[in-house]
Protein backbone atom coordinates (compact mmCIF):
# COMPACT_ATOMS: atom_id res chain seq x y z
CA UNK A 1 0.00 0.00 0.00
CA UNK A 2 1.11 3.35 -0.98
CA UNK A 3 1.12 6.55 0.67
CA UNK A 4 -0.28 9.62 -0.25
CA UNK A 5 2.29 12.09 -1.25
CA UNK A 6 2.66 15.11 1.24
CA UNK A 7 0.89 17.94 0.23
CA UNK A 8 2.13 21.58 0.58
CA UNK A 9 -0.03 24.28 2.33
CA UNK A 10 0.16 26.13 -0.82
CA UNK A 11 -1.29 22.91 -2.67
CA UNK A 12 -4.15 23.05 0.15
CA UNK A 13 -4.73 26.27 -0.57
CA UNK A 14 -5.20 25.82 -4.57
CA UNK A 15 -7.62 22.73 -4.18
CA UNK A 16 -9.69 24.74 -1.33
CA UNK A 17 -9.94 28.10 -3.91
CA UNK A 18 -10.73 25.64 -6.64
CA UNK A 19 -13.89 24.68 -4.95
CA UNK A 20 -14.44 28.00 -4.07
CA UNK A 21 -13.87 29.49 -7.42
CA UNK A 22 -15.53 26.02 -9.37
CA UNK A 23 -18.13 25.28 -6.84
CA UNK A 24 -19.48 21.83 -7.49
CA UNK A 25 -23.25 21.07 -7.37
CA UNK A 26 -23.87 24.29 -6.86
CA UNK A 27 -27.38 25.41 -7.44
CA UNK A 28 -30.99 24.97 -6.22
CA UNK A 29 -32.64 21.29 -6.73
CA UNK A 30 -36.40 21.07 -7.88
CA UNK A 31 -38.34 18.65 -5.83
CA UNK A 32 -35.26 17.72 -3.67
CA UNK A 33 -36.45 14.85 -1.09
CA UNK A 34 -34.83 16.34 1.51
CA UNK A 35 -33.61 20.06 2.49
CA UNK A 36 -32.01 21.38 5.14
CA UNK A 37 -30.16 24.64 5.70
CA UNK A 38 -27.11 24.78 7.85
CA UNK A 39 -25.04 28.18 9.35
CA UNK A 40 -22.89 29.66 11.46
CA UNK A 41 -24.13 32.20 13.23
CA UNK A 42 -20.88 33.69 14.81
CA UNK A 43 -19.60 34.16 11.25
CA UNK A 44 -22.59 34.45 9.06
CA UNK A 45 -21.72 31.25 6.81
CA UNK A 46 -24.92 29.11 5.59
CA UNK A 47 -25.34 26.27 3.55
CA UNK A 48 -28.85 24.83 2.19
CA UNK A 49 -28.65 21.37 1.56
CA UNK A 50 -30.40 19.37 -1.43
CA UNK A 51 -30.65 15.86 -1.52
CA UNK A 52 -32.78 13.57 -3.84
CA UNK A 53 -32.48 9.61 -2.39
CA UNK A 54 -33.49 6.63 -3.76
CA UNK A 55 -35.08 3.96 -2.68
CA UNK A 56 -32.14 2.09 -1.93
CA UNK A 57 -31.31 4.82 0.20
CA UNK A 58 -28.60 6.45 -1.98
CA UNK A 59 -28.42 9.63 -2.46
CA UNK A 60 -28.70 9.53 -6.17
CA UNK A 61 -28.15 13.73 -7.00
CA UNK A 62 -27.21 16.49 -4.04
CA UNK A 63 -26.62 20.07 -4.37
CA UNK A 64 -26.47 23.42 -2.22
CA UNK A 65 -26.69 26.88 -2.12
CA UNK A 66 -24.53 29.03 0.18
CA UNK A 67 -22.68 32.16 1.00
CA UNK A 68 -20.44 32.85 3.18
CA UNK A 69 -16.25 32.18 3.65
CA UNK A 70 -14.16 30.49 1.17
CA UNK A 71 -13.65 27.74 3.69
CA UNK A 72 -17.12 26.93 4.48
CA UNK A 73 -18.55 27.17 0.91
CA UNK A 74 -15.51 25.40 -0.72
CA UNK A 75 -16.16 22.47 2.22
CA UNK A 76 -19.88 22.27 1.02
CA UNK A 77 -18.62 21.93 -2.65
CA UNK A 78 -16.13 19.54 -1.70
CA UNK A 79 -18.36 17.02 0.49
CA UNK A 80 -21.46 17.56 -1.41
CA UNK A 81 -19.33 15.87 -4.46
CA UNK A 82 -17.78 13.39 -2.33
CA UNK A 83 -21.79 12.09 -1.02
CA UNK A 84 -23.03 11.27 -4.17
CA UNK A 85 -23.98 7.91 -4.91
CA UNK A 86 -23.30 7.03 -1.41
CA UNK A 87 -25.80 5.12 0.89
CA UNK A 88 -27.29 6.86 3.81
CA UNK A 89 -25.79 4.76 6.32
CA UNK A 90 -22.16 5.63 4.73
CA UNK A 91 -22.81 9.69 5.17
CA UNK A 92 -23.75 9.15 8.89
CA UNK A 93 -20.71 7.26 9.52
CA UNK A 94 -18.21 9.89 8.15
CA UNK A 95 -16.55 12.20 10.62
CA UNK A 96 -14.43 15.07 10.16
CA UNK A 97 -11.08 13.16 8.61
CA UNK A 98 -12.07 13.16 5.23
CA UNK A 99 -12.27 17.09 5.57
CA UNK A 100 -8.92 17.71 7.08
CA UNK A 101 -7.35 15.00 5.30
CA UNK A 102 -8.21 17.09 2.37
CA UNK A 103 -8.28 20.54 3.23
CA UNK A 104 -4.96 20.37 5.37
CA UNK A 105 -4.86 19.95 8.95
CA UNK A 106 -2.81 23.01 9.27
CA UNK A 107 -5.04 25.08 7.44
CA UNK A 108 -8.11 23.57 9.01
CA UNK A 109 -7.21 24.37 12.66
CA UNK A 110 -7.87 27.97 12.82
CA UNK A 111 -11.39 27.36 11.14
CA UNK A 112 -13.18 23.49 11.50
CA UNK A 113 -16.91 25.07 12.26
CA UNK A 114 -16.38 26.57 8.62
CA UNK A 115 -14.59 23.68 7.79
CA UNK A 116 -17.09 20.86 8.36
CA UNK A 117 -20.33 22.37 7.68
CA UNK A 118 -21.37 21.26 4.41
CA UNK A 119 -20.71 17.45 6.64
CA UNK A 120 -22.76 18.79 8.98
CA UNK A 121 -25.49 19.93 7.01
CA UNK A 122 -25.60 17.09 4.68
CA UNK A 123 -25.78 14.56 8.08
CA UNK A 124 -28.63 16.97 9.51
CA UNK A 125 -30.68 16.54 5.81
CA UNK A 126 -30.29 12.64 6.40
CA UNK A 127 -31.52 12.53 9.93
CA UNK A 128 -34.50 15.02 8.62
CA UNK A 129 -35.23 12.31 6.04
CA UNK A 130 -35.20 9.70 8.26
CA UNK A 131 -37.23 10.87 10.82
CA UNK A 132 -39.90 12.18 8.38
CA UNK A 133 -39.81 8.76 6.76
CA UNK A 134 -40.53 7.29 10.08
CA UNK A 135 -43.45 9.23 11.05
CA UNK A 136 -44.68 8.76 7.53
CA UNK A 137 -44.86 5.35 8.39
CA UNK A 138 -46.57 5.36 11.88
């Protein structure tokens, strides 16, 4: 098994402002089966949350609108592309890792609320869905 190489801050940097500048997914779903919208209020950062799932429970398209910080917006980018044909089970099971793994450590440390919440919106969307899903059902 192989290591990842070592990435600079600088190369951090470029794949963060890439999202930021190239957002991914980024625009209002029609007839989403779940939304949810996410924020920071000490900062002013928000992120609305799309998700249309399957009935396999995958999340077969996601997308979100947002404004705030280059950080928080290129995080929503980056995870909402990363959740995509994942099941629902998989999204509630991912911590914060695959965000600082990605975005740098370093350059994480001064800002993880900013950071992680496109993850956190997109795991407050799935536990919306599944509790609507269960009172649909009672």
């Amino acid at each position: 098994m192989s290591e990842r190489p070592q990435m600079s801050r600088e190369d951090f940097m470029a794949f963060i402002l890439d999202h930021r500048e190239k957002p991914r997914n980024n625009h209002k779903m029609d007839d989403p089966s779940v939304e949810w919208i996410g924020g920071n209020p000490g900062c002013g950062d928000i992120v609305n949350v799309y998700l249309k799932i399957g009935q396999d429970d995958t999340i077969e398209d996601v997308s979100f609108v947002g404004e705030g910080c280059t950080i928080s917006q290129a995080g929503a980018s980056f995870m909402t592309s990363r959740v995509k044909g994942k099941k629902l089970s998989d999204i509630e099971d991912m911590n914060y890792d695959i965000i600082f793994d990605t975005f740098g450590r370093e350059v994480m440390a001064t800002r993880p609320r900013c950071a992680t919440l496109g993850l956190d919106t997109i795991r407050a969307a799935v536990k919306k869905y599944r509790d609507d899903a269960r009172r649909a059902s009672l």
